[in-house]
Protein backbone atom coordinates (compact mmCIF):
# COMPACT_ATOMS: atom_id res chain seq x y z
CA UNK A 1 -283.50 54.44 -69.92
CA UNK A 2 -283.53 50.63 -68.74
CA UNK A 3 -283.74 50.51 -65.02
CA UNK A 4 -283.72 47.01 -64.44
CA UNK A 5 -280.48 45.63 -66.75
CA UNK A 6 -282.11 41.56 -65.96
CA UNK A 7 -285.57 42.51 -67.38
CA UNK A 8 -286.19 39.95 -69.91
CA UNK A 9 -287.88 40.90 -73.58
CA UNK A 10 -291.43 40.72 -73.85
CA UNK A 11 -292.81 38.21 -75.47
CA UNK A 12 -293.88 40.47 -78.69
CA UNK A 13 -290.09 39.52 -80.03
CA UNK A 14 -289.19 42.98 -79.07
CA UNK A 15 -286.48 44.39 -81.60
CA UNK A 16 -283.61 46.54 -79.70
CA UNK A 17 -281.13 48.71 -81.88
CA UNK A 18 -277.67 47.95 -81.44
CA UNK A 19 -277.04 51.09 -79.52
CA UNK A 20 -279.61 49.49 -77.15
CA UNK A 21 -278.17 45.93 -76.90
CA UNK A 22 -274.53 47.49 -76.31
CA UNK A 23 -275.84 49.51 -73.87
CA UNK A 24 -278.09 46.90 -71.32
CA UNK A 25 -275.05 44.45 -71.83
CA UNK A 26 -272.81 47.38 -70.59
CA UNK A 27 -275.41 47.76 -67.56
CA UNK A 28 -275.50 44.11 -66.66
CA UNK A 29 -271.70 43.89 -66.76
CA UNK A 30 -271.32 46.94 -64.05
CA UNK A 31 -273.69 45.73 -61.46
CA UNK A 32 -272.32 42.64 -61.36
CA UNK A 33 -269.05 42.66 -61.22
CA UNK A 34 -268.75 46.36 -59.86
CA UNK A 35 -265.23 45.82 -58.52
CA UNK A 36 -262.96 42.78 -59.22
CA UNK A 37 -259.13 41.52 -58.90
CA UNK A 38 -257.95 39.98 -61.79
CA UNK A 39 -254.43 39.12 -62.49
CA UNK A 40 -252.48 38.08 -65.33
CA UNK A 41 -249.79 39.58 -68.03
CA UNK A 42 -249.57 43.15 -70.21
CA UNK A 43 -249.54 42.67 -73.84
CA UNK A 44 -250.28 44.76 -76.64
CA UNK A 45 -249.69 48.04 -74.14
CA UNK A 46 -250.52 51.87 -75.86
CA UNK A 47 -249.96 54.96 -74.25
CA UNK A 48 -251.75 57.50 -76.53
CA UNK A 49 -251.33 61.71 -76.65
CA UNK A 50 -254.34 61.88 -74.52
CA UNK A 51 -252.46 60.15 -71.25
CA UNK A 52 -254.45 57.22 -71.64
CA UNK A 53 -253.05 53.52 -71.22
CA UNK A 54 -254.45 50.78 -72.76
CA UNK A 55 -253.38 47.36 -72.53
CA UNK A 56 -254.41 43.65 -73.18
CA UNK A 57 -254.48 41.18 -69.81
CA UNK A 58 -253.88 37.28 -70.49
CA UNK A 59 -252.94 34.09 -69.48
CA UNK A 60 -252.28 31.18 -70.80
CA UNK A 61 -255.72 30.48 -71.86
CA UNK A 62 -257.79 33.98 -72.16
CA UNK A 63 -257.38 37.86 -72.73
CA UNK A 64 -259.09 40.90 -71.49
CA UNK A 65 -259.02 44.55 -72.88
CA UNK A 66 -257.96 47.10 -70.08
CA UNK A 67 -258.35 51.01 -69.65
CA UNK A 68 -256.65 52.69 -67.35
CA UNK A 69 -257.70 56.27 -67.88
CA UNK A 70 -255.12 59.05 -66.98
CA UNK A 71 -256.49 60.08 -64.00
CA UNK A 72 -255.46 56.38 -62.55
CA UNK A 73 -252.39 56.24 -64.66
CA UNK A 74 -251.38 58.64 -62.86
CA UNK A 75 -250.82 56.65 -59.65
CA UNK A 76 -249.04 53.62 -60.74
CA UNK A 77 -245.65 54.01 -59.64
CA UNK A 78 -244.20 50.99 -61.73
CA UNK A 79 -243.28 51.32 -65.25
CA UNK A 80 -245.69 48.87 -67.18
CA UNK A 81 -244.70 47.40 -70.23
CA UNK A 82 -245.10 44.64 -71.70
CA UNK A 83 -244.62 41.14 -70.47
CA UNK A 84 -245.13 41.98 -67.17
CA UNK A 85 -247.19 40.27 -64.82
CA UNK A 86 -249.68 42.67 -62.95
CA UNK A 87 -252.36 42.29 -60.81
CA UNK A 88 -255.16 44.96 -61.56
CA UNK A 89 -258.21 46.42 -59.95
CA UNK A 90 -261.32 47.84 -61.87
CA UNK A 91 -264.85 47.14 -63.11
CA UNK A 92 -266.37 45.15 -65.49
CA UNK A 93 -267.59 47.22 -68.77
CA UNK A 94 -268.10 47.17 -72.14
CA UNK A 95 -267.50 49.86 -74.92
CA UNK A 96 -270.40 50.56 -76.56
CA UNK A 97 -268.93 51.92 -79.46
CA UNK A 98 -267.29 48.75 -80.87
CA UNK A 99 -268.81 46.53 -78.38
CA UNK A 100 -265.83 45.74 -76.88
CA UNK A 101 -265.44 43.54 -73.71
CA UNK A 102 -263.21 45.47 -71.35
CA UNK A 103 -262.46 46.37 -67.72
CA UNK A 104 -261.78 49.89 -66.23
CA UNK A 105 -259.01 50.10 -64.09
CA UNK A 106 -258.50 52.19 -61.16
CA UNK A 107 -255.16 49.95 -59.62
CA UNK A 108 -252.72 48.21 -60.91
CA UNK A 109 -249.87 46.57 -59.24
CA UNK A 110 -246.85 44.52 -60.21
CA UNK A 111 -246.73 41.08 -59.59
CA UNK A 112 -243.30 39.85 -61.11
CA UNK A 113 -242.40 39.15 -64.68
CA UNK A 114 -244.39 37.31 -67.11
CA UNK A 115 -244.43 33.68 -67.94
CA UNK A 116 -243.35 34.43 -71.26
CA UNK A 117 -240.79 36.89 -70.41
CA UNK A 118 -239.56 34.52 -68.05
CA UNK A 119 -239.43 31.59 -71.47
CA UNK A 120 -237.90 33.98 -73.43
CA UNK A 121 -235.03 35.11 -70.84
CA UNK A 122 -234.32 31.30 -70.18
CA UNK A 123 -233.90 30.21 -73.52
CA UNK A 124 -231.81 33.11 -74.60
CA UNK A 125 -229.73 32.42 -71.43
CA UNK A 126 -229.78 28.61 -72.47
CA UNK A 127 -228.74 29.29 -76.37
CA UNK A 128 -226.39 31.72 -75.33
CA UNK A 129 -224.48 29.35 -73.22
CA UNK A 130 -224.56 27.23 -76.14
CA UNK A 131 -222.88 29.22 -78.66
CA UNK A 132 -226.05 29.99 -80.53
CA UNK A 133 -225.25 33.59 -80.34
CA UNK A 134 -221.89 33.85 -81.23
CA UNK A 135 -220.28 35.91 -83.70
CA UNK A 136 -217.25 33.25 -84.55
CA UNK A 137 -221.02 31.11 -86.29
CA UNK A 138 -222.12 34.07 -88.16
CA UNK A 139 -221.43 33.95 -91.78
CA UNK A 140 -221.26 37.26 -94.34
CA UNK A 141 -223.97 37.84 -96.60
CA UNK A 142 -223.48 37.50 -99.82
CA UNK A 143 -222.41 41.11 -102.22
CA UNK A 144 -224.66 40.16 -104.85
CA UNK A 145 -227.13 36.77 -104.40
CA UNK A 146 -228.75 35.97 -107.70
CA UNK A 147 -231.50 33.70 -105.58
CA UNK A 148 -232.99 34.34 -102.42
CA UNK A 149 -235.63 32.60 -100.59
CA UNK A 150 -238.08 34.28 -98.34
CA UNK A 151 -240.25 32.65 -94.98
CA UNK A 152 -243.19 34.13 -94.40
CA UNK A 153 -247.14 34.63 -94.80
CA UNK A 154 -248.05 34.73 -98.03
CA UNK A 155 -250.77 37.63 -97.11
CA UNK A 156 -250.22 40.65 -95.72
CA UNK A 157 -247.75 43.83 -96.06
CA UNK A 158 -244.53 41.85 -95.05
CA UNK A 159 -243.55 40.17 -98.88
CA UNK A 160 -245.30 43.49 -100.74
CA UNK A 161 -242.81 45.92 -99.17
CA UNK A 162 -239.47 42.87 -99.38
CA UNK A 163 -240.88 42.24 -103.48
CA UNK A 164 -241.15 46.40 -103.42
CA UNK A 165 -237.67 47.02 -102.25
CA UNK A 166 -236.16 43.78 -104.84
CA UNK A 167 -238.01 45.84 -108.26
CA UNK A 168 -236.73 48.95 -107.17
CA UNK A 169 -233.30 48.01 -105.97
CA UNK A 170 -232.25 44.68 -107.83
CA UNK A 171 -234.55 43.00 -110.83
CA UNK A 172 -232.28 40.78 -111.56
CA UNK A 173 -232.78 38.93 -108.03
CA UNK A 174 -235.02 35.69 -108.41
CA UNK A 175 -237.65 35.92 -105.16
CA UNK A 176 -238.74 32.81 -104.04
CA UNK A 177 -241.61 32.57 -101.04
CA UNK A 178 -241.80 29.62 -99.08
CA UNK A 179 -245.51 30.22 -97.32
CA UNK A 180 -245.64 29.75 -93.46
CA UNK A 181 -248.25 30.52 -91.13
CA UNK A 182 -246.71 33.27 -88.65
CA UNK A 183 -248.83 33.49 -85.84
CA UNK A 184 -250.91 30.65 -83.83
CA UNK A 185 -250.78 27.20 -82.61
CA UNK A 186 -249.87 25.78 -85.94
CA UNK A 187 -247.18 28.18 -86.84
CA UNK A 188 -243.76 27.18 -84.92
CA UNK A 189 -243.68 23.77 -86.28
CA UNK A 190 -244.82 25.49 -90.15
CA UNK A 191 -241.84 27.72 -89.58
CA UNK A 192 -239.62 25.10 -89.09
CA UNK A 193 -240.83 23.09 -92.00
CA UNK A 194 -240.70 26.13 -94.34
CA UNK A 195 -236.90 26.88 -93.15
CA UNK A 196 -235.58 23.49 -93.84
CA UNK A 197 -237.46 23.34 -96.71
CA UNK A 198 -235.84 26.82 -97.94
CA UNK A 199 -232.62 25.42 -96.37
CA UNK A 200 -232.46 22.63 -99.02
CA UNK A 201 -233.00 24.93 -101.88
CA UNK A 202 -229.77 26.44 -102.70
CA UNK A 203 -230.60 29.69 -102.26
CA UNK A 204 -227.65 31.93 -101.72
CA UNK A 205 -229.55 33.82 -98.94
CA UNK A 206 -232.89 33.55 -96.37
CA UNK A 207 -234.93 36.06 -94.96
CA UNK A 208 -237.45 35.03 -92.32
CA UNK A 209 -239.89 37.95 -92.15
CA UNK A 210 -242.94 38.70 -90.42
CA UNK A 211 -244.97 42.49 -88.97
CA UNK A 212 -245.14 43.77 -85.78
CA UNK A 213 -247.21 42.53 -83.45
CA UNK A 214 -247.51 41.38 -79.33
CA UNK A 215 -245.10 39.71 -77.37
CA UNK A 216 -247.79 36.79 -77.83
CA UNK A 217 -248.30 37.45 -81.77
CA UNK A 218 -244.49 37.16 -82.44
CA UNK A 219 -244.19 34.07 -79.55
CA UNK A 220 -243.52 31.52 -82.30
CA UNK A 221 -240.24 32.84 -82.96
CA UNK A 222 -239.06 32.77 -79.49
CA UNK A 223 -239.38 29.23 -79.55
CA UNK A 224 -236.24 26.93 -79.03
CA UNK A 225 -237.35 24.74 -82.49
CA UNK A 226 -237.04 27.87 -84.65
CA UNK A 227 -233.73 28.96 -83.04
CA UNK A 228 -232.24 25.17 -83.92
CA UNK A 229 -233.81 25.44 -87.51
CA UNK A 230 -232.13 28.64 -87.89
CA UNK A 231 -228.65 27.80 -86.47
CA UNK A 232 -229.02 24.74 -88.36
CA UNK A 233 -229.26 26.27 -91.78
CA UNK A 234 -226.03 26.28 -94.14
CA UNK A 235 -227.52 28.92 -95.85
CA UNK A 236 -226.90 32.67 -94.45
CA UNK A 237 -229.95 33.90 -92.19
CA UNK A 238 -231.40 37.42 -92.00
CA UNK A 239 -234.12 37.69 -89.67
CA UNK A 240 -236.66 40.65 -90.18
CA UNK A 241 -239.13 39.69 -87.07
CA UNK A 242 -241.53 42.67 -86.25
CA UNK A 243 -240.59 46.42 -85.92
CA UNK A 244 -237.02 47.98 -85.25
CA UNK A 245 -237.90 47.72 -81.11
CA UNK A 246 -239.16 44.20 -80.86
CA UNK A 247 -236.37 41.66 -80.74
CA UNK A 248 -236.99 37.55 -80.36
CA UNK A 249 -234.44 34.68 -80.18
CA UNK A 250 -234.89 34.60 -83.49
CA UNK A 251 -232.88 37.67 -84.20
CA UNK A 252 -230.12 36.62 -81.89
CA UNK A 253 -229.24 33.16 -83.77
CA UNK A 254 -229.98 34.90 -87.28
CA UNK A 255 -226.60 35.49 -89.16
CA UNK A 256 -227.59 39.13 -89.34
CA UNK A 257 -230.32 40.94 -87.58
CA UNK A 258 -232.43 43.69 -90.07
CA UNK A 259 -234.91 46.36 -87.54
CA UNK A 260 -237.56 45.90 -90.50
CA UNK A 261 -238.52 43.54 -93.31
CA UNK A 262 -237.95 46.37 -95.87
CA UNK A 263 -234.16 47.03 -94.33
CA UNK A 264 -233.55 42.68 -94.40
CA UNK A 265 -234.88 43.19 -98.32
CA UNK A 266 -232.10 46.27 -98.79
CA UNK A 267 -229.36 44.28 -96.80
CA UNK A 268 -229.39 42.24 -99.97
CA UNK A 269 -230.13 44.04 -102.87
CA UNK A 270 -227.53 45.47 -104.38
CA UNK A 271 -228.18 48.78 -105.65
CA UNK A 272 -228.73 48.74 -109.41
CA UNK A 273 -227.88 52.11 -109.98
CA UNK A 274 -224.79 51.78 -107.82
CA UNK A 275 -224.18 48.51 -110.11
CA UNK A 276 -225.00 49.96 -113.37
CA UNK A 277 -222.12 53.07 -112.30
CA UNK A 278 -219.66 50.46 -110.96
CA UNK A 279 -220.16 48.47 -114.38
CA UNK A 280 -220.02 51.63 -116.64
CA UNK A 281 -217.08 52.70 -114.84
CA UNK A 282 -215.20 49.36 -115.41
CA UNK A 283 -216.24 49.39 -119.01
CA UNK A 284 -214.27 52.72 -118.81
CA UNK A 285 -211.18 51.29 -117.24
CA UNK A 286 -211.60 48.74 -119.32
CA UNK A 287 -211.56 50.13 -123.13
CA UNK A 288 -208.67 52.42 -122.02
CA UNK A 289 -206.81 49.81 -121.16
CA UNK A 290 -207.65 47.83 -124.57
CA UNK A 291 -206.66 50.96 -126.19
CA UNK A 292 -203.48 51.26 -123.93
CA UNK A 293 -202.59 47.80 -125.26
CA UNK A 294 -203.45 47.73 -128.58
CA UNK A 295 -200.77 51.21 -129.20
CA UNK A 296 -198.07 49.86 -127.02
CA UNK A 297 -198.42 46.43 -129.29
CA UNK A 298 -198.57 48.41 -132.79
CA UNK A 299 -195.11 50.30 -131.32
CA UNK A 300 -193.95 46.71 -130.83
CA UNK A 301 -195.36 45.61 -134.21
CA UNK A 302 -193.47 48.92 -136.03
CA UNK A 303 -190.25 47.92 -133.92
CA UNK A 304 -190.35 44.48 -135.43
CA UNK A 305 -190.79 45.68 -138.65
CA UNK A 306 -188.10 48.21 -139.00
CA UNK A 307 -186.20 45.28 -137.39
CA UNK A 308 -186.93 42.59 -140.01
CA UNK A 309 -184.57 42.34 -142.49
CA UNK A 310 -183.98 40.08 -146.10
CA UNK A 311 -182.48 36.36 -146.02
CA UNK A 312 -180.30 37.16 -148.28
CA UNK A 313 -178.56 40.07 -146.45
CA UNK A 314 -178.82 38.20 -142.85
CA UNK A 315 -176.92 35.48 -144.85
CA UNK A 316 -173.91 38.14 -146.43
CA UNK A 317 -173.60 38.96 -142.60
CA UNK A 318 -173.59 36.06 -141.51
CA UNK A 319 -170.67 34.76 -143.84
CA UNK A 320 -168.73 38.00 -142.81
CA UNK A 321 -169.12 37.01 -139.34
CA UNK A 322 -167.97 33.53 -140.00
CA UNK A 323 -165.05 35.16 -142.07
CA UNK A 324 -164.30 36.91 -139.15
CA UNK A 325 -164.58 34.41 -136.49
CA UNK A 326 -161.76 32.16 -138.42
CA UNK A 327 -159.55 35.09 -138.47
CA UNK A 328 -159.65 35.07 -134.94
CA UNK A 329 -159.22 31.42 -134.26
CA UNK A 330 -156.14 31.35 -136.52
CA UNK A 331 -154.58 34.51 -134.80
CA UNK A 332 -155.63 32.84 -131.11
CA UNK A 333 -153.85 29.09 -132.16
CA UNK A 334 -150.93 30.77 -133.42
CA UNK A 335 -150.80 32.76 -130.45
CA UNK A 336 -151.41 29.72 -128.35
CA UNK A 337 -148.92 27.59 -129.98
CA UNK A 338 -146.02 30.72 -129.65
CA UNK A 339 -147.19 30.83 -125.34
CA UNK A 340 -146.81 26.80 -125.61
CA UNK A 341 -143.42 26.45 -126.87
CA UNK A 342 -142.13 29.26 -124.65
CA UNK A 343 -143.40 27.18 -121.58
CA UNK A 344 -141.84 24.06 -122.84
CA UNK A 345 -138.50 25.67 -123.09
CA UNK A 346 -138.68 27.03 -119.37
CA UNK A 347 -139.77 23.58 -118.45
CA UNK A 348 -136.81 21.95 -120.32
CA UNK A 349 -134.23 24.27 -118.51
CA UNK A 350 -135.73 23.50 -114.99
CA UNK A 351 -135.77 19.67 -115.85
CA UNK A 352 -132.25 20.26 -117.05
CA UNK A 353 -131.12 22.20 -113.43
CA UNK A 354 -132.93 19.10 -111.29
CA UNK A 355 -131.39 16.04 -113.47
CA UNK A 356 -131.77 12.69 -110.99
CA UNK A 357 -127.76 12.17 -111.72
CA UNK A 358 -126.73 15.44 -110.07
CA UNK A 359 -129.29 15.09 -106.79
CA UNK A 360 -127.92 11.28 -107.16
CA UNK A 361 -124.29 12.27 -106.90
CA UNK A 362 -125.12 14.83 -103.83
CA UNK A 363 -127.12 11.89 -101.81
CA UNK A 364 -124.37 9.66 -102.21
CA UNK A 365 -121.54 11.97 -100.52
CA UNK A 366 -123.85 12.41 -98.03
CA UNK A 367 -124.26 8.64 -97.46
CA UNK A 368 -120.32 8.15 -97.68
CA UNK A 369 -120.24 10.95 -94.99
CA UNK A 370 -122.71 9.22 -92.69
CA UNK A 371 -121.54 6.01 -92.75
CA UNK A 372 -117.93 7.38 -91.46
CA UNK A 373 -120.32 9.10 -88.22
CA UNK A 374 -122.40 6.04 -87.49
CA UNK A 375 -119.61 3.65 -86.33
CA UNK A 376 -117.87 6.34 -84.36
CA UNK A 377 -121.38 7.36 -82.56
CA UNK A 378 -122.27 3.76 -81.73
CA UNK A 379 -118.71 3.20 -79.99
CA UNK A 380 -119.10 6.63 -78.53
CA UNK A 381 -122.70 5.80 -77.18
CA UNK A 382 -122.36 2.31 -76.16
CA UNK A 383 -119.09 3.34 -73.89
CA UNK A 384 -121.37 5.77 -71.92
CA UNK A 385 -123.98 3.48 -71.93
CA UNK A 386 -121.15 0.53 -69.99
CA UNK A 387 -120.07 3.01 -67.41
CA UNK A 388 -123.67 4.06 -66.30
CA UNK A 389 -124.32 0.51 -65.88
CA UNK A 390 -121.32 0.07 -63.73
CA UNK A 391 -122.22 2.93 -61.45
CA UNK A 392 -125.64 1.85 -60.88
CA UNK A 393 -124.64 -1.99 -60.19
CA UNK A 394 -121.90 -0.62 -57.77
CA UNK A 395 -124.35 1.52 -55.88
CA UNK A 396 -127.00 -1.52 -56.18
CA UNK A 397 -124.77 -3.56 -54.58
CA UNK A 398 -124.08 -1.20 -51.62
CA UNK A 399 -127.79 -1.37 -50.88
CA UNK A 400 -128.56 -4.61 -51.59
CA UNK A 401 -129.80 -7.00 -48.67
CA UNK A 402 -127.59 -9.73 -50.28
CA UNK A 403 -124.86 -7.37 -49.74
CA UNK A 404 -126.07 -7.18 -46.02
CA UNK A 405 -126.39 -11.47 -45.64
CA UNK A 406 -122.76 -12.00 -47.05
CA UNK A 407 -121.46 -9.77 -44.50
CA UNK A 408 -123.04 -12.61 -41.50
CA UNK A 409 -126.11 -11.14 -40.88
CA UNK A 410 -129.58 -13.15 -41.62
CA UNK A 411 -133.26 -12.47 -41.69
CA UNK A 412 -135.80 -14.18 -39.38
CA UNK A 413 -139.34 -14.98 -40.83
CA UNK A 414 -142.11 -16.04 -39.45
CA UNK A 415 -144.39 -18.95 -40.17
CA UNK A 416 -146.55 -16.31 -42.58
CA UNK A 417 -143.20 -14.89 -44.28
CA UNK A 418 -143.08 -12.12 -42.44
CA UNK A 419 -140.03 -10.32 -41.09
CA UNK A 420 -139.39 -10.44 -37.63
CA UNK A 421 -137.42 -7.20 -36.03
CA UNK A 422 -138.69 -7.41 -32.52
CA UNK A 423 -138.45 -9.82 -29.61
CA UNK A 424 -142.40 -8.81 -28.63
CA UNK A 425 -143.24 -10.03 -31.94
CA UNK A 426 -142.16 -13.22 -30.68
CA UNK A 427 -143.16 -16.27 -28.08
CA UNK A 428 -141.40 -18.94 -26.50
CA UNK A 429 -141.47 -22.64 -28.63
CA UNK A 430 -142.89 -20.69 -32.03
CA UNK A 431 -141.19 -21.43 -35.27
CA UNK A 432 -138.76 -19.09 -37.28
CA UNK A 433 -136.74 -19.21 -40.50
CA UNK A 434 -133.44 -17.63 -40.32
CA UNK A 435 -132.57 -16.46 -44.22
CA UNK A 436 -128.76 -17.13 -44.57
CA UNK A 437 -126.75 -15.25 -47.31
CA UNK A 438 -126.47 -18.81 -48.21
CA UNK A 439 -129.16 -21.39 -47.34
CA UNK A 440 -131.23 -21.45 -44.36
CA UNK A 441 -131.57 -22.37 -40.51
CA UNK A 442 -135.21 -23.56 -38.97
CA UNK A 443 -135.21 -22.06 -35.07
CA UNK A 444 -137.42 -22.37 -31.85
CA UNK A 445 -137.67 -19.64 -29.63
CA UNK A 446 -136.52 -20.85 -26.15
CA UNK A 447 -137.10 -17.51 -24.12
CA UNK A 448 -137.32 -13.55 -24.75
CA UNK A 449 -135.06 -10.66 -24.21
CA UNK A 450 -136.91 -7.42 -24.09
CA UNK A 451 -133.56 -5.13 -23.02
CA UNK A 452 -131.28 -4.47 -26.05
CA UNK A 453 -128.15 -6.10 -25.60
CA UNK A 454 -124.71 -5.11 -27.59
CA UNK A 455 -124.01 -6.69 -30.89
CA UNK A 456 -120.33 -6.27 -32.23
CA UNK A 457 -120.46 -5.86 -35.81
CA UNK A 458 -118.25 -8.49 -37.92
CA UNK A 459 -115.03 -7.40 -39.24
């Protein structure tokens, strides 16, 4: 057993097994970093039968392997998963077996979510306010595509189990791959590429595919450039982005959503057996309805025939109509004639009754008759007429001022025409008209007499 995990090989070039290498590196790693802090993000998490966890701790730069054995496990209160950022206590190790660099955890605490569970809420909080996500954008899939184009890496299990589920379930379907890398630095702005590219093709369908994998290993479709690709396409989307739990923004700006690559390949293959049922069934429908058809056409065809008839006989009927039909129009002019000359002897007897000479003779007594009347009325009216004038002129003439003046009585006016009836309307020296029943008198007031005096009335 090495004691000393810093002693250095002799100079002989001593040869150690790998056992031995694995197992001085594990040495060296434990006494010197016995007990360390480290912080950073779950990934990658397991949680085996045996009560076990095992998870991956990065940043944005590096990863570690972690063990936290179920003895520990035990006393972390806070459910780990992935994304979330932890801060974790342990020693340094190494696992012999594989090699593996690792640490041994006896702590781990919580320290917030993840940087890239923090992205990935953001931009789905972003898109969403967007519209990105909304079902009004989504378009139908087609019932039966003919071409289909499919993103993703050439290698691996991903296009063997979509091609897999096309032979079985649809032939016919034409399968074109447009090769992306799915993982790494390069891969978001390949993705892109290979979408726009697939976008332009005319294919009535897309699936964007890829395995399962890490929060980090899938990270290239939870960026905002493949969302825009993908909402960008005129061509309907399924995205088939890891297993049935692992969901990206990807899936949420796809026109449909499949759990698995295998389910986005049955989303659009039609069944063939299905088809080839559907198809025999309409062939079916559609001889019985050729044979349908074809006898109701050959009853029509026998009903013709019986119909059809020789020239020669239409003609004999014919004539016997025509025969007919003059029969009938002499019968209706006779009959015609017979209704017209009865009319035209009612009409002669009425013309007879109202002759102008007799309605002549009866206007013209009347006219003698009047003209005897209208002198007698005119005389009649034009006497009342005389003595209604004289009654009103007699009682005009009782109430007439003029009436009043001729009996020696006179109007005074002022210099503004205006009738004077009182002495206070007056003052001494002013002007005054006196209005004679004939002609007039120009006065001066010499003085005022405000008592009434007595005025004998002429005779």
């Amino acid at each position: 057993m090495i004691t000393d995990p810093f002693q250095r090989l002799g100079l002989d070039r001593e040869v150690l097994t790998v056992s031995q290498l694995n197992q001085r590196a594990r040495h060296l790693l434990e006494d010197v970093f016995p007990q360390v802090w480290v912080a950073g993000e779950i990934s990658n998490l397991a949680r085996p039968s045996s009560g076990h966890v095992y998870f991956t701790l990065k940043d944005a730069a590096a990863q570690v392997r972690c063990a936290l054995f179920r003895s520990s496990a035990a006393r972390v209160r806070q459910a780990l998963r992935d994304g979330l950022a932890v801060r974790v206590r342990g020693r340094v190790s190494l696992f012999e077996g594989r090699g593996d660099y690792q640490m041994i955890l006896d702590a781990v605490e919580p320290a917030g979510d993840g940087a890239l569970r923090l992205a990935f809420e953001a931009l789905k909080e972003r898109l969403t306010a967007e519209g990105l996500f909304s079902t009004e954008r989504k378009r139908a899939l087609p019932a039966h595509p003919r071409r289909i184009g499919i993103v993703s890496s050439p290698s691996g299990a991903v296009i063997r189990d979509i091609v897999s589920v096309f032979r079985r379930r649809a032939p016919q379907v034409e399968l074109t791959l447009v090769p992306t890398a799915v993982q790494g630095r390069e891969a978001t702005a390949q993705i892109v590429r290979a979408i726009e590219l697939a976008d332009r093709q005319g294919f009535d369908a897309l699936i964007v595919a890829r395995g399962g994998g890490s929060l980090e290993d899938l990270w290239c479709f939870n960026e905002e450039a493949v969302a825009r690709a993908i909402a960008g396409c005129t061509t309907p989307v399924v995205s088939a982005v890891g297993h049935e739990t692992d969901v990206t923004i990807a899936d949420f700006v796809a026109d449909v959503r499949a759990p698995t690559p295998s389910a986005a390949a049955e989303l659009l293959a039609p069944d063939s057996s299905d088809l080839q049922r559907r198809l025999d069934g309409l062939q079916r429908r559609l001889q019985l309805r050729i044979q349908h058809l074809l006898a109701a056409r050959q009853l029509q065809l026998d009903g013709l025939r019986r119909r059809l008839r020789h020239p020669g006989e239409r003609l004999r009927q014919q004539a016997q109509r025509l025969d007919d039909l003059e029969l009938r129009l002499r019968r209706a002019m006779n009959q015609q004639l017979r209704s017209d000359h009865q009319r035209l002897a009612r009409l002669d007897t009425r013309l007879a009754a109202q002759h102008p000479e007799r309605l002549l003779a009866l206007l013209r007594q009347r006219i003698e008759h009047l003209a005897e009347r209208l002198p007698r009325a005119m005389h009649g009216g034009l006497r009342e007429r005389r003595q209604k004038l004289e009654a009103i002129a007699q009682t005009l003439q009782v109430v007439s001022p003029l009436a009043t003046l001729g009996r020696g009585y006179s109007i005074l006016l002022d210099q503004r025409g205006h009738a004077v009836s009182r002495a206070a309307d007056t003052a001494p020296g002013q002007r005054l008209t006196a209005k004679l029943h004939e002609g007039e008198l120009a006065l001066r007031v010499e003085e005022q007499a405000q008592e009434p005096g007595t005025l004998e009335l002429p005779l």
